[in-house]
N, C-alpha and C. Protein backbone atom coordinates (compact mmCIF):
# COMPACT_ATOMS: atom_id res chain seq x y z
N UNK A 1 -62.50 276.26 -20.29
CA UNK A 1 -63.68 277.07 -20.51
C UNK A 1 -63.64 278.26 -19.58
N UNK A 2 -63.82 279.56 -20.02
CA UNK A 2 -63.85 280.65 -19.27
C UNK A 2 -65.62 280.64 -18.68
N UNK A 3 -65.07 281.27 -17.16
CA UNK A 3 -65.99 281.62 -16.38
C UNK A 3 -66.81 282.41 -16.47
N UNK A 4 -68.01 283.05 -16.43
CA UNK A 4 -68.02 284.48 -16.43
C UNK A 4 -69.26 284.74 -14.94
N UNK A 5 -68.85 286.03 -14.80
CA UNK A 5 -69.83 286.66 -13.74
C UNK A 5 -70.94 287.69 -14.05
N UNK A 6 -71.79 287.16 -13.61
CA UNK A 6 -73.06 288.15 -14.22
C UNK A 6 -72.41 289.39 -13.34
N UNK A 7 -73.10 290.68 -14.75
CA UNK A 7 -73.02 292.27 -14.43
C UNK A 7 -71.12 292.26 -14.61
N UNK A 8 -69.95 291.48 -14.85
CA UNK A 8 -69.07 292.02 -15.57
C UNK A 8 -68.66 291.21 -16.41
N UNK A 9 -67.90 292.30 -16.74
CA UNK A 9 -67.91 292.06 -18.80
C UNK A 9 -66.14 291.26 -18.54
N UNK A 10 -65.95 290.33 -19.76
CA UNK A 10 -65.16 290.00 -19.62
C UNK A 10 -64.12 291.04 -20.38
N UNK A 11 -62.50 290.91 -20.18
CA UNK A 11 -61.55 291.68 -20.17
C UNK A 11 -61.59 291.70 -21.96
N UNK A 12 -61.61 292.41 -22.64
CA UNK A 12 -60.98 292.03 -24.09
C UNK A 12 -59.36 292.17 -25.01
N UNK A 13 -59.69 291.15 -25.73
CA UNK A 13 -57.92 291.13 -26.22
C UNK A 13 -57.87 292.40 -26.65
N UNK A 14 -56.23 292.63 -26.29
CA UNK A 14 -55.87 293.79 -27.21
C UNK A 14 -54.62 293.10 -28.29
N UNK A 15 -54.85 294.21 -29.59
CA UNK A 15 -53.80 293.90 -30.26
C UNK A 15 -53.24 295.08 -30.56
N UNK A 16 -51.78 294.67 -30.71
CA UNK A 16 -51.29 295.80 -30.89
C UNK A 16 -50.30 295.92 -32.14
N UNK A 17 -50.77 296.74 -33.28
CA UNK A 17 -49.97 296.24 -34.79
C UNK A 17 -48.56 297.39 -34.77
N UNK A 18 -47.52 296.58 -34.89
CA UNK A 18 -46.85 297.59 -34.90
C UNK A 18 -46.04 297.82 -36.50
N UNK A 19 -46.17 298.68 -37.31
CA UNK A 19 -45.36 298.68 -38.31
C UNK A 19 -43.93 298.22 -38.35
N UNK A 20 -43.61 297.50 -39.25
CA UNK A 20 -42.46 296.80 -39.87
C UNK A 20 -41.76 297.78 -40.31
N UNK A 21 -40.44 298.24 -39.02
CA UNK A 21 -39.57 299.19 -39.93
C UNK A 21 -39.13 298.53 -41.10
N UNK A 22 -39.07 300.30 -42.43
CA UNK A 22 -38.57 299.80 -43.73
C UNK A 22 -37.02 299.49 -43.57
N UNK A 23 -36.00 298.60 -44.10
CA UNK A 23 -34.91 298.04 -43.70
C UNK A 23 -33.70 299.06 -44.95
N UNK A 24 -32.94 299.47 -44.51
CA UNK A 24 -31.89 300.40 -45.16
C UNK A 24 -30.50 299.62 -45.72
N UNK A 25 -30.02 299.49 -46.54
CA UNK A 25 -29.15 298.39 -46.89
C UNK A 25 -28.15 298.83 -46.71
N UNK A 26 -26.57 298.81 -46.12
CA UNK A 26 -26.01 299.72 -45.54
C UNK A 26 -25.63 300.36 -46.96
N UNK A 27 -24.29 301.32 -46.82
CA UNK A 27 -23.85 301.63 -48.12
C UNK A 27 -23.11 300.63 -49.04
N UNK A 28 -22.37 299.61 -48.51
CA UNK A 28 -21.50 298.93 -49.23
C UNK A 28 -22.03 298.16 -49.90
N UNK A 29 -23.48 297.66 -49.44
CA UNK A 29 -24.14 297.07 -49.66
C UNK A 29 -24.87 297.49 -51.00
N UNK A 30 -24.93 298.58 -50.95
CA UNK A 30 -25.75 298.78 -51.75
C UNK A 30 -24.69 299.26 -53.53
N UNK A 31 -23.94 299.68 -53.07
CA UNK A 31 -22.53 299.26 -54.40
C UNK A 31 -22.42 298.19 -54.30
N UNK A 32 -22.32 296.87 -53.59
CA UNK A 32 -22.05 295.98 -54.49
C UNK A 32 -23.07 295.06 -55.42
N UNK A 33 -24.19 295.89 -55.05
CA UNK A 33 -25.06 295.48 -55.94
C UNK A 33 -25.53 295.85 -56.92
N UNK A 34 -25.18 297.20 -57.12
CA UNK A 34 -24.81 298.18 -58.38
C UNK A 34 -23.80 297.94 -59.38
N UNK A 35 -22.71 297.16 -58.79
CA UNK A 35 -22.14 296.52 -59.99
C UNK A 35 -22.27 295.64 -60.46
N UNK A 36 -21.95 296.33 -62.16
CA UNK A 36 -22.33 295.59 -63.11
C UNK A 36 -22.31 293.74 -62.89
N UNK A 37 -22.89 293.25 -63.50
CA UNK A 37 -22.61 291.94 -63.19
C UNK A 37 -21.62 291.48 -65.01
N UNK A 38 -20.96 290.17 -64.73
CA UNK A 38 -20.40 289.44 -65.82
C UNK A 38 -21.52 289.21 -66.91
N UNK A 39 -21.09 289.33 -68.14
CA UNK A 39 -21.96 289.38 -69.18
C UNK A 39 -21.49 288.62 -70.30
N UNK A 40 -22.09 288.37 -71.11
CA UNK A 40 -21.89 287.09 -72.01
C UNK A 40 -21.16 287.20 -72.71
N UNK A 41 -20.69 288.48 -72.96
CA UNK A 41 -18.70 288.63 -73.61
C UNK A 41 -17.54 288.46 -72.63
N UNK A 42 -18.12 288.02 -71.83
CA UNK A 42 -16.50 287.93 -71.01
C UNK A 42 -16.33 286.92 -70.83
N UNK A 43 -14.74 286.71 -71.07
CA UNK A 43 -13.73 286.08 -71.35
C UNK A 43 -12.84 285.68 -70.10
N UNK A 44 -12.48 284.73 -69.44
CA UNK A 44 -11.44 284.74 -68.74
C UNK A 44 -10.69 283.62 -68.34
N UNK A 45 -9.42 284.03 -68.40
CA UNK A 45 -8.88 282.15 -67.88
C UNK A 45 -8.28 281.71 -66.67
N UNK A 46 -8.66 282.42 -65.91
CA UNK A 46 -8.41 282.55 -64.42
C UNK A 46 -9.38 283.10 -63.35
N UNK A 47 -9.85 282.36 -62.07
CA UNK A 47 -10.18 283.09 -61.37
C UNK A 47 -10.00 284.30 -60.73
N UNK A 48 -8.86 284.34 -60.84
CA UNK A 48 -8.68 286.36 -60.46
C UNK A 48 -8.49 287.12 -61.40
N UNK A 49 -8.41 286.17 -63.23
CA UNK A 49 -9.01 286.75 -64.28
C UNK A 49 -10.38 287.16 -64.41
N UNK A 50 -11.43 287.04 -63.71
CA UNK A 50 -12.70 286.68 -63.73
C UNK A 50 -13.46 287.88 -62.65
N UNK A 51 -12.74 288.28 -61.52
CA UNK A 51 -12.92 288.73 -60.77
C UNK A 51 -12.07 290.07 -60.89
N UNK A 52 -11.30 290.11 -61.45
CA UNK A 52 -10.66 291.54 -62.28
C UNK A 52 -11.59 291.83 -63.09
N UNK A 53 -12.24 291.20 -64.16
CA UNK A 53 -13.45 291.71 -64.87
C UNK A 53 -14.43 292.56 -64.23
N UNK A 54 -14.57 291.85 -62.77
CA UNK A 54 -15.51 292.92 -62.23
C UNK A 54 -15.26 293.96 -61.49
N UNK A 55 -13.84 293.80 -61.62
CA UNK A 55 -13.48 295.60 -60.62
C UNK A 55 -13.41 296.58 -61.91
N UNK A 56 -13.17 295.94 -63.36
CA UNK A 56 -13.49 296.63 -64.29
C UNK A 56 -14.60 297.57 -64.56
N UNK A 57 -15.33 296.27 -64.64
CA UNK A 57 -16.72 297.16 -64.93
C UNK A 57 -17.00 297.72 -64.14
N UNK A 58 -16.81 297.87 -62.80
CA UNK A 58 -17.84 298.44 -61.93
C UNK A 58 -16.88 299.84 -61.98
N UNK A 59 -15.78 299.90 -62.28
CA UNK A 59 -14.51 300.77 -62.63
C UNK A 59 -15.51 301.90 -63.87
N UNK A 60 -15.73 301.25 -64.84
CA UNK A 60 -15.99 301.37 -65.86
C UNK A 60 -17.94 302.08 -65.68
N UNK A 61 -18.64 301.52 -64.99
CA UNK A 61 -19.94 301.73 -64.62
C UNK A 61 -19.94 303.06 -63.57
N UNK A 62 -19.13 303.27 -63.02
CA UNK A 62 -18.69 304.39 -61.77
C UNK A 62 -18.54 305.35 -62.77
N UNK A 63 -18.02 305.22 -63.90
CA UNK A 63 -17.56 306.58 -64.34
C UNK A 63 -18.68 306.72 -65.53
N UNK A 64 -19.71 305.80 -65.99
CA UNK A 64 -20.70 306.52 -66.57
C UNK A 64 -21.83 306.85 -65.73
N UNK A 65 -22.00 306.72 -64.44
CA UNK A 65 -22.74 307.58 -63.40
C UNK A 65 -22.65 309.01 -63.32
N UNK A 66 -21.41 308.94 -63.16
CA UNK A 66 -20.55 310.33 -62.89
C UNK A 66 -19.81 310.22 -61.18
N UNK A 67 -19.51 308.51 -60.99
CA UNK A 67 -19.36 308.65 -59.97
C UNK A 67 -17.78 308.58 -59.29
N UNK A 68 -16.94 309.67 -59.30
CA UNK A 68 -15.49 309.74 -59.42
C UNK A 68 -15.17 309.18 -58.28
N UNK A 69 -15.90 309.62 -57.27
CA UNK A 69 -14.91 308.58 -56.32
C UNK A 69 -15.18 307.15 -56.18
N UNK A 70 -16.14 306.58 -56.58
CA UNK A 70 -16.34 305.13 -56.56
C UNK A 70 -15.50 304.55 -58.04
N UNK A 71 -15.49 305.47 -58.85
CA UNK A 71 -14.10 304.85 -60.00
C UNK A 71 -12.69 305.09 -59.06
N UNK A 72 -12.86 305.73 -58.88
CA UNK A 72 -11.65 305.80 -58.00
C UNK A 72 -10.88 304.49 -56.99
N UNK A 73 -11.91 304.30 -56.15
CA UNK A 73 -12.05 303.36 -55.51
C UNK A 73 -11.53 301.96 -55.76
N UNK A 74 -11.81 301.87 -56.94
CA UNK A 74 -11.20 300.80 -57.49
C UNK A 74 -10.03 300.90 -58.16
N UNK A 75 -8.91 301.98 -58.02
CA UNK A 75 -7.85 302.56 -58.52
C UNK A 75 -6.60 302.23 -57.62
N UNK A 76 -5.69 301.63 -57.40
CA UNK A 76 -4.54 301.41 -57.05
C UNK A 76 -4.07 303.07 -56.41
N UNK A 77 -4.52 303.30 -54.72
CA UNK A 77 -3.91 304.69 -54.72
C UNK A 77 -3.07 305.68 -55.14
N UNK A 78 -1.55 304.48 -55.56
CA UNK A 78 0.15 305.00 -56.18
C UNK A 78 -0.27 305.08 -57.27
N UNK A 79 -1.50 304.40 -57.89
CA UNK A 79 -1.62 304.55 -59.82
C UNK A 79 -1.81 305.96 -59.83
N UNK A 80 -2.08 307.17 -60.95
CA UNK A 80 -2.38 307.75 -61.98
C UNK A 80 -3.98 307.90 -61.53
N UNK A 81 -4.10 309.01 -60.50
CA UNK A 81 -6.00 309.44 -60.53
C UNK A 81 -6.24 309.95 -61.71
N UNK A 82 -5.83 310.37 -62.82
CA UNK A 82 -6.79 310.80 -63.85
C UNK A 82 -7.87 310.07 -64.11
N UNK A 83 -8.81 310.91 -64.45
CA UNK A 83 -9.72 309.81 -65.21
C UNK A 83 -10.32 310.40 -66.63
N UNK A 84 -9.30 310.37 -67.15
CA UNK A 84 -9.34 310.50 -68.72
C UNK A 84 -10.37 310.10 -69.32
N UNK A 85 -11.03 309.03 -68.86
CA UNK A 85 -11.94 308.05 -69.79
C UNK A 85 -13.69 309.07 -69.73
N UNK A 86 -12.99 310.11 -68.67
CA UNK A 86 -14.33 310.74 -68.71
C UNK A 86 -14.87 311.60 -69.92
N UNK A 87 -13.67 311.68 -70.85
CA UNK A 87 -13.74 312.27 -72.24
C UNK A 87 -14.60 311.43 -73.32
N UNK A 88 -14.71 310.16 -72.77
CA UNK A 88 -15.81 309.59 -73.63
C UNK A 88 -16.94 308.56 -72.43
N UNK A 89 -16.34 308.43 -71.93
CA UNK A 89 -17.43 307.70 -70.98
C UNK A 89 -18.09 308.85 -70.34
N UNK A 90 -19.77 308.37 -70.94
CA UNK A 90 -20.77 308.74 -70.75
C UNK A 90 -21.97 308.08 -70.13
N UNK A 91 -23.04 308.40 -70.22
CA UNK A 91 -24.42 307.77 -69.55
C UNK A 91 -24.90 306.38 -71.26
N UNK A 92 -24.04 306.57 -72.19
CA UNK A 92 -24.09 305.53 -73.33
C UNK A 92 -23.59 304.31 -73.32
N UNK A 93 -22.38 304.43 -72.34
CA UNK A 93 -20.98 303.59 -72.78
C UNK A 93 -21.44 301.99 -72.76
N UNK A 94 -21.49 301.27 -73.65
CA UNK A 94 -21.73 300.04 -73.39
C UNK A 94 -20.20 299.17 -73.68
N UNK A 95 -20.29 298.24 -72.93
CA UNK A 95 -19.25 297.44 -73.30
C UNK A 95 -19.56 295.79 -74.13
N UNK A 96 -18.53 295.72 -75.42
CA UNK A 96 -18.72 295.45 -76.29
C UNK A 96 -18.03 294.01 -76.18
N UNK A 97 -17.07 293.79 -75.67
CA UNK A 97 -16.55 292.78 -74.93
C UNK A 97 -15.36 293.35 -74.07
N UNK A 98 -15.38 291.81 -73.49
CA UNK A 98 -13.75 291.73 -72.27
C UNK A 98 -13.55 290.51 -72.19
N UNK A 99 -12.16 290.47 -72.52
CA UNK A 99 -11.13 289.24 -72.05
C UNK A 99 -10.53 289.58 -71.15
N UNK A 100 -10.13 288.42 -70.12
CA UNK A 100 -8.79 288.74 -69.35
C UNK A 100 -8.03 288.10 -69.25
N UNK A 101 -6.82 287.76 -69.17
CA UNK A 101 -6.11 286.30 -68.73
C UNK A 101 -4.45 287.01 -67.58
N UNK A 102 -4.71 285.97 -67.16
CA UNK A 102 -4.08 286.20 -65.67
C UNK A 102 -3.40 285.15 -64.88
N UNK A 103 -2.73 285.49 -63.91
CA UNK A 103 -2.34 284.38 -63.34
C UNK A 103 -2.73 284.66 -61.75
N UNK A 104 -2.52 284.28 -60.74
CA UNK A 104 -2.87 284.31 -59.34
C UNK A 104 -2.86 285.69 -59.01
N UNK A 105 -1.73 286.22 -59.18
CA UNK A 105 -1.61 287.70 -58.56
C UNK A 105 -1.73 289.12 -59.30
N UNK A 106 -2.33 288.88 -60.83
CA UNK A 106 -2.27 289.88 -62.01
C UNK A 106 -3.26 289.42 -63.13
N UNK A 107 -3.73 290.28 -63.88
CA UNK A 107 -4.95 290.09 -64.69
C UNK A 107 -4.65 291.30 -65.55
N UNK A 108 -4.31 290.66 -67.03
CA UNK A 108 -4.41 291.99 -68.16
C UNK A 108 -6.27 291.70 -68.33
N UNK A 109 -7.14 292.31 -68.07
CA UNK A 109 -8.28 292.96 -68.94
C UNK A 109 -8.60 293.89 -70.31
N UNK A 110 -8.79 293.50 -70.96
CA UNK A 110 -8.77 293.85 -72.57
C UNK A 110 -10.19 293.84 -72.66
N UNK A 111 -10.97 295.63 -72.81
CA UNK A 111 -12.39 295.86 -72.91
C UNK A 111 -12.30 296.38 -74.64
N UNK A 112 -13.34 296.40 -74.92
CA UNK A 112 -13.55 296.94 -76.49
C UNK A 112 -15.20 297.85 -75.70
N UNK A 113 -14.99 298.83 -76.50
CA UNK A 113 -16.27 300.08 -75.60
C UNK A 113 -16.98 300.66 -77.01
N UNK A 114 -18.38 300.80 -76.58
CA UNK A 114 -18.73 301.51 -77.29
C UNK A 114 -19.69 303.07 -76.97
N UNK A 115 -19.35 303.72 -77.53
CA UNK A 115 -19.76 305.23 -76.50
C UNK A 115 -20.77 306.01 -77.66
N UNK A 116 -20.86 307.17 -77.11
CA UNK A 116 -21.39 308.26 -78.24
C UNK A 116 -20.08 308.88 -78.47
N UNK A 117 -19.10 309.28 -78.53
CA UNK A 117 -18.04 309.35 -79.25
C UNK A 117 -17.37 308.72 -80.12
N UNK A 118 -17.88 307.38 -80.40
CA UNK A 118 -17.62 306.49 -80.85
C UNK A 118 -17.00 304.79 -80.36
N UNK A 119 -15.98 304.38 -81.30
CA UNK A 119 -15.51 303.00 -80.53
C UNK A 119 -14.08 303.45 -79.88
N UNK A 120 -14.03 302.52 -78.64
CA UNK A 120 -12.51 302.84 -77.84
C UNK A 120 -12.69 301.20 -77.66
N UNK A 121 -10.87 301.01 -77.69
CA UNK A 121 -10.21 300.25 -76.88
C UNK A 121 -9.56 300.66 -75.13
N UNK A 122 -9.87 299.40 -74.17
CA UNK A 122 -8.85 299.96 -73.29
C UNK A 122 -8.01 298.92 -72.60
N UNK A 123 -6.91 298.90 -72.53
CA UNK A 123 -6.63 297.38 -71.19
C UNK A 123 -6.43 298.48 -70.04
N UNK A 124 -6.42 297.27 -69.09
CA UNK A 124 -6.30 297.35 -67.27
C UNK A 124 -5.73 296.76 -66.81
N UNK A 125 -4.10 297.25 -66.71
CA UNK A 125 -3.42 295.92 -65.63
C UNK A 125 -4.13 296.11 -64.18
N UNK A 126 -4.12 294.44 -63.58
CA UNK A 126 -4.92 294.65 -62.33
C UNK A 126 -3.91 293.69 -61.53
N UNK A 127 -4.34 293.94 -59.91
CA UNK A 127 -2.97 293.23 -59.40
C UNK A 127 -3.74 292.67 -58.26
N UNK A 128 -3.39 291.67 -57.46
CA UNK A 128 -3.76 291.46 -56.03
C UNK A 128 -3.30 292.17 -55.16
N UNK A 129 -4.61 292.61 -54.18
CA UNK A 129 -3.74 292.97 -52.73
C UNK A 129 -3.11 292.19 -52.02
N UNK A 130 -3.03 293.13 -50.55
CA UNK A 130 -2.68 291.97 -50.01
C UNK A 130 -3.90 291.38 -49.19
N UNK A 131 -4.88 291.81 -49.42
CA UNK A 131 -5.92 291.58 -48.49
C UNK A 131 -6.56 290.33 -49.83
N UNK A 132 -6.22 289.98 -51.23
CA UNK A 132 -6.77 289.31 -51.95
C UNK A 132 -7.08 289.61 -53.07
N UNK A 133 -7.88 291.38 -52.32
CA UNK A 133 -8.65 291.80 -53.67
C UNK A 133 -8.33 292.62 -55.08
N UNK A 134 -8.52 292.34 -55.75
CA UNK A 134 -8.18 293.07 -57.13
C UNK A 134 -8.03 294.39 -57.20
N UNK A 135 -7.27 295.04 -57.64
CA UNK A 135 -7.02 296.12 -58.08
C UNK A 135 -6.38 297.10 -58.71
N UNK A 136 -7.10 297.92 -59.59
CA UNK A 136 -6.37 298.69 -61.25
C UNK A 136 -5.03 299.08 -60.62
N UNK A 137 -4.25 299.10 -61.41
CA UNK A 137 -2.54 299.62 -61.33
C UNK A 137 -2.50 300.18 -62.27
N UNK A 138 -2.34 299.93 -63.58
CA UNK A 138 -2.67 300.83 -64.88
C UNK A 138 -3.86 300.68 -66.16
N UNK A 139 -3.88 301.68 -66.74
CA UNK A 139 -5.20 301.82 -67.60
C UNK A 139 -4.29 302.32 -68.76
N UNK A 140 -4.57 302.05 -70.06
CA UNK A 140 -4.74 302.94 -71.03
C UNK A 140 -5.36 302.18 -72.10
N UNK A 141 -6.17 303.78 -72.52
CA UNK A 141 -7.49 303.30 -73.74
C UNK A 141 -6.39 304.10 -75.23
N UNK A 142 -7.12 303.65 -75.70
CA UNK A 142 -7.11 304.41 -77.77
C UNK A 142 -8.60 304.37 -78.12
N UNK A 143 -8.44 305.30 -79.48
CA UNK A 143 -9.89 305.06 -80.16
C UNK A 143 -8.97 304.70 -81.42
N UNK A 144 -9.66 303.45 -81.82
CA UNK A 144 -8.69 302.85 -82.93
C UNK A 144 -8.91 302.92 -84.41
């Protein structure tokens, strides 16, 4: 039980609210959550078949942003920087399906696309690093 003394006042609480900094997600963070996720056409018979799918799309999602160096990114440095596919990949491009099949260290990906230019085919050989992770070595599309 607090004491008190006549003629002074007792001390009062203070509070002190301090705002909740807003939290910034770093950058990497925030691409890998921008890519696309696996979708109910895909196909794969391997785990690094499966996980090549998604350096695809997000391959594939980078370049209907308009975002060249994050398609890039996912490009085998020694491969071929063109990015041709920018002739039809647009802010439309949906993908229509993907298979892949693969073995431990390689993954053919086989997309079927559909754009405002119309329909394209494309495969993606994809390869392991050495760090694990997947990545394009070659591309080529048709419109069939």
């Amino acid at each position: 039980a607090m004491r008190s003394t006549p003629g002074v006042k007792a001390p009062r609480a203070v509070i002190v609210m301090t705002p909740i900094p807003e939290t910034t997600a770093p950058p990497y963070a925030i691409l890998a959550t921008a890519a696309p996720r696996a979708g109910a056409t895909d196909e794969a018979d391997s785990e690094f078949a499966r996980r090549s799918i998604g350096v695809v799309r997000s391959f594939l999602d980078a370049l209907t942003r308009g975002d060249d160096v994050a398609a890039r990114a996912e490009i085998d440095p020694s491969a071929r920087h063109d990015l041709g596919e920018k002739a039809f990949a647009d802010s439309r491009l949906k993908i229509a399906g993907v298979d892949a099949h693969g073995s431990g260290d390689s993954a053919t990906v086989n997309v079927d696309l559909e754009t405002s230019r119309g329909e394209y085919f494309e495969q993606f050989l994809v390869r392991r690093t050495a760090t694990g992770a997947p990545l394009i070595v070659e591309r080529t599309y048709i419109k069939p």
